[in-house]
C-alpha atoms as a PDB file:
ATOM      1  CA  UNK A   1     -56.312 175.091  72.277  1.00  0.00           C
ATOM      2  CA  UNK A   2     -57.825 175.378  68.643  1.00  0.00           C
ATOM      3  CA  UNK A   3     -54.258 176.968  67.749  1.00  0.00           C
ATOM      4  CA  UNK A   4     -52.413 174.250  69.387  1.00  0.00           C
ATOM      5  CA  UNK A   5     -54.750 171.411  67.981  1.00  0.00           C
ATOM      6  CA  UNK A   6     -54.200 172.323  64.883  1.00  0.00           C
ATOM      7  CA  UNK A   7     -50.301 172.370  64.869  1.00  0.00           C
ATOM      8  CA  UNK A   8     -50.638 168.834  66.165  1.00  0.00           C
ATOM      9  CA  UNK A   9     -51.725 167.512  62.827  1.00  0.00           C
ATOM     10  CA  UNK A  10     -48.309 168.764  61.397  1.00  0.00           C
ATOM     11  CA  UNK A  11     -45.711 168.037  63.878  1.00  0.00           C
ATOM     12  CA  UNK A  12     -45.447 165.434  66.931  1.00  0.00           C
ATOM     13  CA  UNK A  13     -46.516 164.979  70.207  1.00  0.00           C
ATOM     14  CA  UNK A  14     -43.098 164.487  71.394  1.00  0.00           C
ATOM     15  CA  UNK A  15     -41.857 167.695  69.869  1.00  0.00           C
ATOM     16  CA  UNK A  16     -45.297 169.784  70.922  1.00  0.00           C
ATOM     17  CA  UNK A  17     -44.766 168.301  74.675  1.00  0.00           C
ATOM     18  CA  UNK A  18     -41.353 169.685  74.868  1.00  0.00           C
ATOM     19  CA  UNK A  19     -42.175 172.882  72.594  1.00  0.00           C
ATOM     20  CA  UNK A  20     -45.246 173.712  75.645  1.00  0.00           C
ATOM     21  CA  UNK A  21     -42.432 174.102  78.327  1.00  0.00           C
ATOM     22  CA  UNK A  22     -41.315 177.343  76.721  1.00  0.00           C
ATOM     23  CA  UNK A  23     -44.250 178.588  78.603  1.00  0.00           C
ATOM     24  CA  UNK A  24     -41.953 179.772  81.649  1.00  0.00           C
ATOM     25  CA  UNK A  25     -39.618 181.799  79.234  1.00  0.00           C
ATOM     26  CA  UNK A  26     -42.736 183.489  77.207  1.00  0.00           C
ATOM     27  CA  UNK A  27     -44.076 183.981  80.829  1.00  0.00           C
ATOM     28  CA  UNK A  28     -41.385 186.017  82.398  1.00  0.00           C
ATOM     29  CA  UNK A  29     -41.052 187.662  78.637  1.00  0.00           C
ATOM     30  CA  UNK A  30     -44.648 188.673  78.743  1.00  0.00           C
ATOM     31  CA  UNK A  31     -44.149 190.175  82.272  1.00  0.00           C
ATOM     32  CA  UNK A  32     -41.282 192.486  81.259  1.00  0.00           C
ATOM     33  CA  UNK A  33     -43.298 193.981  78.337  1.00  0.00           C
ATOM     34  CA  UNK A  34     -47.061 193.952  80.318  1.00  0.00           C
ATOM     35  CA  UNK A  35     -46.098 194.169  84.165  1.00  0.00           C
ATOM     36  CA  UNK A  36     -42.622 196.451  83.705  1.00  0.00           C
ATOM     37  CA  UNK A  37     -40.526 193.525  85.105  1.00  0.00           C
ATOM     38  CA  UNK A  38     -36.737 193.808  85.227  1.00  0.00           C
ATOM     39  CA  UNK A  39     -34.729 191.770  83.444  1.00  0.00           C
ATOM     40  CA  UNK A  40     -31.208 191.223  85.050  1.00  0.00           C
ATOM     41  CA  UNK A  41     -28.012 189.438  83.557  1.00  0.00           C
ATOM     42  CA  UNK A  42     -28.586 185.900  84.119  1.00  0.00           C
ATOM     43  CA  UNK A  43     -32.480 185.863  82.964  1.00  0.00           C
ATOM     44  CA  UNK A  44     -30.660 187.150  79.896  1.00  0.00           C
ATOM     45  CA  UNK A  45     -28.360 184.101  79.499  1.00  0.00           C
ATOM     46  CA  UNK A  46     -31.355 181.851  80.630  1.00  0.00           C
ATOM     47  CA  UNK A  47     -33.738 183.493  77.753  1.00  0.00           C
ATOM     48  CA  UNK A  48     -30.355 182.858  75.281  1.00  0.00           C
ATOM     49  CA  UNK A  49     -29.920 179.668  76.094  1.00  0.00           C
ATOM     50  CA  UNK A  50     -33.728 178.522  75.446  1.00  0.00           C
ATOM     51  CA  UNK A  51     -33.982 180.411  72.570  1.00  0.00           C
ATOM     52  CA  UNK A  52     -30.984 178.569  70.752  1.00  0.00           C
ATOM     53  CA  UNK A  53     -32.490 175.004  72.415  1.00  0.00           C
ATOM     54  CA  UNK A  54     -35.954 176.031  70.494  1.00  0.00           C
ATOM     55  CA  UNK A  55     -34.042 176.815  67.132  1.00  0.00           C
ATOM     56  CA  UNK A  56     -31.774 173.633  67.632  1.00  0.00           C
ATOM     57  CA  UNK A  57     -35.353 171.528  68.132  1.00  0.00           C
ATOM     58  CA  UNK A  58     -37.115 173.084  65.325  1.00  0.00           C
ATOM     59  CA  UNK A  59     -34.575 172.592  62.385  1.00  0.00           C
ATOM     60  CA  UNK A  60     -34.141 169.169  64.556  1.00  0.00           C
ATOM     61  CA  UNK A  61     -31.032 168.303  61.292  1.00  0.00           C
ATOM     62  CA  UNK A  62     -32.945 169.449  58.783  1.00  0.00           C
ATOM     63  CA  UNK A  63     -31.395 172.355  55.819  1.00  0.00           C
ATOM     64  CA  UNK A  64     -33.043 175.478  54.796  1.00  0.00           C
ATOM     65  CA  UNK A  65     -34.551 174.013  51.991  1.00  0.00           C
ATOM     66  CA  UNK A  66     -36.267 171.058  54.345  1.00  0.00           C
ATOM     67  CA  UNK A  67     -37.803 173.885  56.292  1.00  0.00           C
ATOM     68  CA  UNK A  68     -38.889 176.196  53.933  1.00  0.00           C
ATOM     69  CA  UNK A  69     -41.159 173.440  52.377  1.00  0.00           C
ATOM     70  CA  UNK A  70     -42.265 172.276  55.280  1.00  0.00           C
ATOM     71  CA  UNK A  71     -43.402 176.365  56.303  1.00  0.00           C
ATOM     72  CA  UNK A  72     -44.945 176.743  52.906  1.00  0.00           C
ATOM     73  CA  UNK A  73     -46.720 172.920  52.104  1.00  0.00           C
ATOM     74  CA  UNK A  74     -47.752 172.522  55.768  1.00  0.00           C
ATOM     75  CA  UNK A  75     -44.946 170.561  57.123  1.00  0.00           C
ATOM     76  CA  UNK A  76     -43.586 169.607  60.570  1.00  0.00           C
ATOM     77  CA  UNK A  77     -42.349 172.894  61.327  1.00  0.00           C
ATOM     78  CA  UNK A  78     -45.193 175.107  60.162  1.00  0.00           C
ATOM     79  CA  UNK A  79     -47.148 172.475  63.208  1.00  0.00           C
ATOM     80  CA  UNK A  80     -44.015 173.483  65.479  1.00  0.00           C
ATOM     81  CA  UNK A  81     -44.549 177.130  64.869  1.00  0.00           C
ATOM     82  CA  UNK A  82     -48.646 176.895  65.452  1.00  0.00           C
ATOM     83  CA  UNK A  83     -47.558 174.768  69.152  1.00  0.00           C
ATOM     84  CA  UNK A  84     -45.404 177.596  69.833  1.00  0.00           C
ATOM     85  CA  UNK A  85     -48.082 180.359  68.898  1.00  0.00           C
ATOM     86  CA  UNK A  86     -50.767 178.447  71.276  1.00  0.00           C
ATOM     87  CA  UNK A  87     -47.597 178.397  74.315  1.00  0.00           C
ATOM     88  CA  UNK A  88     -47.512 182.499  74.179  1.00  0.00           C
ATOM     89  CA  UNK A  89     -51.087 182.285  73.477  1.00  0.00           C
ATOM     90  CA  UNK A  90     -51.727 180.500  76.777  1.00  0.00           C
ATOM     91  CA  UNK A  91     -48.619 182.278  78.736  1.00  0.00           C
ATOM     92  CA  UNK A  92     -51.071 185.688  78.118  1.00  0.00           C
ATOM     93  CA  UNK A  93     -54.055 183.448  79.529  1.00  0.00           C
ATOM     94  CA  UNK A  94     -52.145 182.950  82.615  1.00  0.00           C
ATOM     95  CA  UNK A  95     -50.888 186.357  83.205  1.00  0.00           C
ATOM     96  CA  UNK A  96     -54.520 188.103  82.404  1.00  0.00           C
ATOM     97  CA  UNK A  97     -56.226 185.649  83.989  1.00  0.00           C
ATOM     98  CA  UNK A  98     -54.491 185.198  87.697  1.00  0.00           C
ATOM     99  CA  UNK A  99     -56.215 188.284  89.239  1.00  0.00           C
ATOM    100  CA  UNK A 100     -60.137 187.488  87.463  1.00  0.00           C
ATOM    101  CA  UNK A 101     -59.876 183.794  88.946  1.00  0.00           C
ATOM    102  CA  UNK A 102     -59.109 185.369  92.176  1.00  0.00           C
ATOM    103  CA  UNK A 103     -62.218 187.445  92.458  1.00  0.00           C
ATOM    104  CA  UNK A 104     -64.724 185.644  90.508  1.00  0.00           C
ATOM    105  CA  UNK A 105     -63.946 182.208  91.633  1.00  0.00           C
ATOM    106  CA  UNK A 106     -62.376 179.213  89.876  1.00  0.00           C
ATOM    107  CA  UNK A 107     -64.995 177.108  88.396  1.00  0.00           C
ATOM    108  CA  UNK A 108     -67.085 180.100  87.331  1.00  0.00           C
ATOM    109  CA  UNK A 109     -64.084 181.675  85.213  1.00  0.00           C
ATOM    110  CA  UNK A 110     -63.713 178.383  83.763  1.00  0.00           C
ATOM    111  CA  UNK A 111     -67.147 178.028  83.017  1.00  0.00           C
ATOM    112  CA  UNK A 112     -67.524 181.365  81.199  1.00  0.00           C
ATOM    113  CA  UNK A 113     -63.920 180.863  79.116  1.00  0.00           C
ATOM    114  CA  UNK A 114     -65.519 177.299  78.260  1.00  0.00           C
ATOM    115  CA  UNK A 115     -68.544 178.627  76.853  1.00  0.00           C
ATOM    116  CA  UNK A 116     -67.151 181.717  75.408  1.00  0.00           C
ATOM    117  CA  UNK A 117     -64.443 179.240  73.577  1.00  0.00           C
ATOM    118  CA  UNK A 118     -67.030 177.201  72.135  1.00  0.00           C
ATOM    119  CA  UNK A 119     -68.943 180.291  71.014  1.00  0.00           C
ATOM    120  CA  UNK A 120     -66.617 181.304  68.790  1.00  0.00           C
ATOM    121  CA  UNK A 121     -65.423 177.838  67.521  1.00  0.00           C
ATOM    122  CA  UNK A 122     -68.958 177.479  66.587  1.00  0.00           C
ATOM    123  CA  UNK A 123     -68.459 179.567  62.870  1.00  0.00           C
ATOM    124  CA  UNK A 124     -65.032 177.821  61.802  1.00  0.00           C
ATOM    125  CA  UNK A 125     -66.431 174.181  63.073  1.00  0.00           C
ATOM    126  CA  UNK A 126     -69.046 175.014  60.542  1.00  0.00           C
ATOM    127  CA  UNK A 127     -67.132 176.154  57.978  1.00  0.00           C
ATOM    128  CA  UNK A 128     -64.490 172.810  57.975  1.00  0.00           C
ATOM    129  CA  UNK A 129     -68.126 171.094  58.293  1.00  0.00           C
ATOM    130  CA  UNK A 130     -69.117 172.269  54.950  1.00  0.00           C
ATOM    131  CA  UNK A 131     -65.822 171.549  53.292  1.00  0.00           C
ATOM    132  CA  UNK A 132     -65.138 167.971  54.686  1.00  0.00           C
ATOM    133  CA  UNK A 133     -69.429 166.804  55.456  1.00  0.00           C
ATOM    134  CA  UNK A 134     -68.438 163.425  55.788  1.00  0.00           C
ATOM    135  CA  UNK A 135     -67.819 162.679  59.577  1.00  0.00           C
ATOM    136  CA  UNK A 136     -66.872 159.349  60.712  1.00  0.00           C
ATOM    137  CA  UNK A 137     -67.955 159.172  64.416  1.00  0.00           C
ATOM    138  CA  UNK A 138     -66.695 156.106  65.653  1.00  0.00           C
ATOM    139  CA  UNK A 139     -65.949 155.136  69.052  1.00  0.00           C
ATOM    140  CA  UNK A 140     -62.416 155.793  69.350  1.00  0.00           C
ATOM    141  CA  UNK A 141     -63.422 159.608  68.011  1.00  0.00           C
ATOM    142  CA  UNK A 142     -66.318 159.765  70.130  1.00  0.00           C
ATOM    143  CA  UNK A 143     -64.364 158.585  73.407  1.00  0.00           C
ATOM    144  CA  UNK A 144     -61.295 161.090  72.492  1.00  0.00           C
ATOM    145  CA  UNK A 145     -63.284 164.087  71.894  1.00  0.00           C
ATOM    146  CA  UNK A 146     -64.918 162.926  75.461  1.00  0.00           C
ATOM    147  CA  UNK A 147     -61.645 162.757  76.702  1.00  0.00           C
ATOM    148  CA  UNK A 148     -60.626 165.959  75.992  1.00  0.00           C
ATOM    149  CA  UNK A 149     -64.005 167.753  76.552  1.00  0.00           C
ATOM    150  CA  UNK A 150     -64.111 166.899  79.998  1.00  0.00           C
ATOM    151  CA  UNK A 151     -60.909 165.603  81.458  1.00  0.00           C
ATOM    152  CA  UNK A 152     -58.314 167.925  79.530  1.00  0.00           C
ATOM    153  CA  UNK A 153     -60.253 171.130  79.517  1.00  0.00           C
ATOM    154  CA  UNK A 154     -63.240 170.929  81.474  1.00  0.00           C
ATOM    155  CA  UNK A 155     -61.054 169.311  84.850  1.00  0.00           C
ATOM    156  CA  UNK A 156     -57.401 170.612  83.566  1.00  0.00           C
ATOM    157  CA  UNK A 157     -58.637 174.150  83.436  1.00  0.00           C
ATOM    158  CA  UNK A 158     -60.472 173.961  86.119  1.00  0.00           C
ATOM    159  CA  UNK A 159     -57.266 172.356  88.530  1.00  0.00           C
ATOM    160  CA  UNK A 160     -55.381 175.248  86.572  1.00  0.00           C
ATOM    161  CA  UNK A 161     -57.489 177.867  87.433  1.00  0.00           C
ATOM    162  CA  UNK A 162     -57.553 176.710  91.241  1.00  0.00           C
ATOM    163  CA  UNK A 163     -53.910 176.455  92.018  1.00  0.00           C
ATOM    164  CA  UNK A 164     -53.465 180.036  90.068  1.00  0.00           C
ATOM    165  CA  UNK A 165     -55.450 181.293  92.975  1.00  0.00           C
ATOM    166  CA  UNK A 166     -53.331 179.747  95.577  1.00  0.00           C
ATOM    167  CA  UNK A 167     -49.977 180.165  93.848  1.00  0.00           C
ATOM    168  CA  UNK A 168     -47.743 182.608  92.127  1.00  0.00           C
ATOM    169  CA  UNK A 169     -47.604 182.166  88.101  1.00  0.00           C
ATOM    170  CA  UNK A 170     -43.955 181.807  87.974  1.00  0.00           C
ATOM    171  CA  UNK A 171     -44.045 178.820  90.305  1.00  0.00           C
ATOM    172  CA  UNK A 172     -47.025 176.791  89.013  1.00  0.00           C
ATOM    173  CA  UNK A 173     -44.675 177.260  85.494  1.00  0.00           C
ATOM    174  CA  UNK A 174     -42.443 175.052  87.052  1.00  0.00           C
ATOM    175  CA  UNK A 175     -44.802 172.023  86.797  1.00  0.00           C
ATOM    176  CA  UNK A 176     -44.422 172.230  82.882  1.00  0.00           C
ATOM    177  CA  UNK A 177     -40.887 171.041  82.948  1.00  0.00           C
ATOM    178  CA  UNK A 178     -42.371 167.041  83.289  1.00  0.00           C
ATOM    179  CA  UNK A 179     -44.111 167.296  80.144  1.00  0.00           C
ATOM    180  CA  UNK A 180     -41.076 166.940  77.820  1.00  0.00           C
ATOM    181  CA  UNK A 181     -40.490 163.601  79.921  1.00  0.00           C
ATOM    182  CA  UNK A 182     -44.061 162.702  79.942  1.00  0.00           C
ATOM    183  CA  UNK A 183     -44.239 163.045  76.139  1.00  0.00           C
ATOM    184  CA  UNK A 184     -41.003 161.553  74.769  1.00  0.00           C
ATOM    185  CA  UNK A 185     -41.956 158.826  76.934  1.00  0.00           C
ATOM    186  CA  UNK A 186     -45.114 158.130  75.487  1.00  0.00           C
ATOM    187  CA  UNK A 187     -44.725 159.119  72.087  1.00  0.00           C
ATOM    188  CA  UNK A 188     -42.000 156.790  72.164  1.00  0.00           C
ATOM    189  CA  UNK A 189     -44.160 153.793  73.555  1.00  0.00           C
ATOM    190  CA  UNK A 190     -47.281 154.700  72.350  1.00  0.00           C
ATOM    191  CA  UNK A 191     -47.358 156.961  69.009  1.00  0.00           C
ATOM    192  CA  UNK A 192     -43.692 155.028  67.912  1.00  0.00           C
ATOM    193  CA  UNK A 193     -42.352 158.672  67.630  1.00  0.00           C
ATOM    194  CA  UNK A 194     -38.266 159.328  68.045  1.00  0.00           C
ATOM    195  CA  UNK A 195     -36.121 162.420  67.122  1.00  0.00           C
ATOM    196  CA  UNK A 196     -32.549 163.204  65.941  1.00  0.00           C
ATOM    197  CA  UNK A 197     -29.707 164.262  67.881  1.00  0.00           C
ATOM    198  CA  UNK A 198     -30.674 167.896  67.363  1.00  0.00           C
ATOM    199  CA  UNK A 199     -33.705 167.289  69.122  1.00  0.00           C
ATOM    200  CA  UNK A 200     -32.296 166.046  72.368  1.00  0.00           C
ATOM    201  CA  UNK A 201     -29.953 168.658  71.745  1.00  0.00           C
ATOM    202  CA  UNK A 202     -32.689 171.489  72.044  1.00  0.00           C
ATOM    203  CA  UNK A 203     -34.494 170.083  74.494  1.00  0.00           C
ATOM    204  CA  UNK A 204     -31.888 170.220  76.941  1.00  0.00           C
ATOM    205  CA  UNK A 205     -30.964 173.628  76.185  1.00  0.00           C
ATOM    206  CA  UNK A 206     -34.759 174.353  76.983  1.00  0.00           C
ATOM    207  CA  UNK A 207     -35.137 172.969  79.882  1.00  0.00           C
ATOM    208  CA  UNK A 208     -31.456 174.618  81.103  1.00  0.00           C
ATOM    209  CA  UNK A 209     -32.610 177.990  80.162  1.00  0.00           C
ATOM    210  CA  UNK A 210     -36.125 177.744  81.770  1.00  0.00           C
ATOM    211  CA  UNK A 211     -34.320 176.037  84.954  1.00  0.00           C
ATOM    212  CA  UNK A 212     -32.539 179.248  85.637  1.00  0.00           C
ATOM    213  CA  UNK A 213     -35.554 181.556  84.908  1.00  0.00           C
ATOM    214  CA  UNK A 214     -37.437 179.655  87.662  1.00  0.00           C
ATOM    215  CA  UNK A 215     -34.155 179.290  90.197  1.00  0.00           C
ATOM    216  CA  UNK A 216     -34.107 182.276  92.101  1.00  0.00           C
ATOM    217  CA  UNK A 217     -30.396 182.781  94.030  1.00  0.00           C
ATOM    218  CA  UNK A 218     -30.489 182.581  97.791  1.00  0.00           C
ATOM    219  CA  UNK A 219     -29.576 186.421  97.545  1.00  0.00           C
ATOM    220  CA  UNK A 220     -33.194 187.161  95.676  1.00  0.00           C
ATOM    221  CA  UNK A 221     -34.482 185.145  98.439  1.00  0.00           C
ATOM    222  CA  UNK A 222     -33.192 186.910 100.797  1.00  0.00           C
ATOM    223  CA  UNK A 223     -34.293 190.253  99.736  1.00  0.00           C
ATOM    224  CA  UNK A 224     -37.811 189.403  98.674  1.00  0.00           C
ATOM    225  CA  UNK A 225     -38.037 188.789 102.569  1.00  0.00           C
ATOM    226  CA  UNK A 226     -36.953 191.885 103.674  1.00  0.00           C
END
């Protein structure tokens, strides 16, 4: 989250919304490396496909020049990149951490990853403390940081954590897809945010290729009941 928070203050919420539903691809990439998955001939063209929609987004009209300045001064694409990092980041939580939330139990996995999180945000909190002292806490801050404390990681984890016990990784995955929607929507409304052609562009092309990762043919089906 740290990761991902901090390649929000670089890039948008729109953009990091549809950036998180790479999750499925990274997934089922993750699985062929760590579990010995196979990867067959129209996983291929999926992972193709939603690997050209995440270039498309990223460069989003923009030359080479545009986005080498904006890797090297801390630009919208450096923020892009650190979304992206935080996505494979949390498509290795979900893999390692299926089979401990099944025998430990939800809400004490999340409990320990909570406090173990904190523990080591505790030495870089510091350090940014001693750089930038002055802290502003008004109640807008106060209520967000609330916010996020309780209802994005303390519940969303937790809800996370529970349905991984109940259901397979690849199909909770699928529930990322309405985040895209969910964020251009209210960045739009809300933040005022809008992208180029290129955008819309790439985030089609991500949602394609992560459609036919998660569509299994009626043939798999088949077979996988056999």
């Amino acid at each position: 989250m740290g990761v991902a928070y901090w390649g929000l203050r670089f890039t948008t919420a729109t953009k990091a919304a549809i950036e998180i539903t790479l999750e499925p691809a990274i997934l089922f990439l993750l699985a062929i490396f760590l579990l010995g998955e196979s990867l067959n001939m129209r996983n291929f063209a999926a992972l193709v496909i939603s690997s050209t929609g995440t270039v498309i987004l990223l460069m989003d009209g923009k030359n080479l020049d545009q986005l080498y300045s904006e890797i090297v001064m801390g630009g919208e694409l450096w923020g892009d990149l650190l979304v992206i990092l935080s996505v494979i980041f949390g498509a290795g939580y979900t893999i390692l951490n299926k089979s401990i939330a099944e025998q430990a139990g939800f809400i004490r996995v999340t409990c320990y990853e909570c406090l173990l999180g904190g523990a080591f945000l505790i030495p870089p909190a510091v350090l940014e403390y001693f750089r930038s002292p002055v802290l502003n806490f008004t109640y807008s801050i106060i209520s967000s940081v609330i916010f996020l404390g309780v209802i994005c990681t303390a519940l969303g984890y937790g809800l996370w954590n529970l349905v991984l016990t109940k259901s397979p990784a690849g199909e909770m995955a699928v529930t990322l897809n309405l985040q895209p929607l969910g964020g251009i929507i209210i960045g739009y409304l809300w933040l005022g945010e809008t992208m180029k052609w290129g955008g819309y562009l790439g985030t089609f092309l991500i949602l394609l290729g992560v459609t036919i990762i998660l569509h299994k043919p009626k043939s798999d089906l088949k077979n996988s009941r056999i």
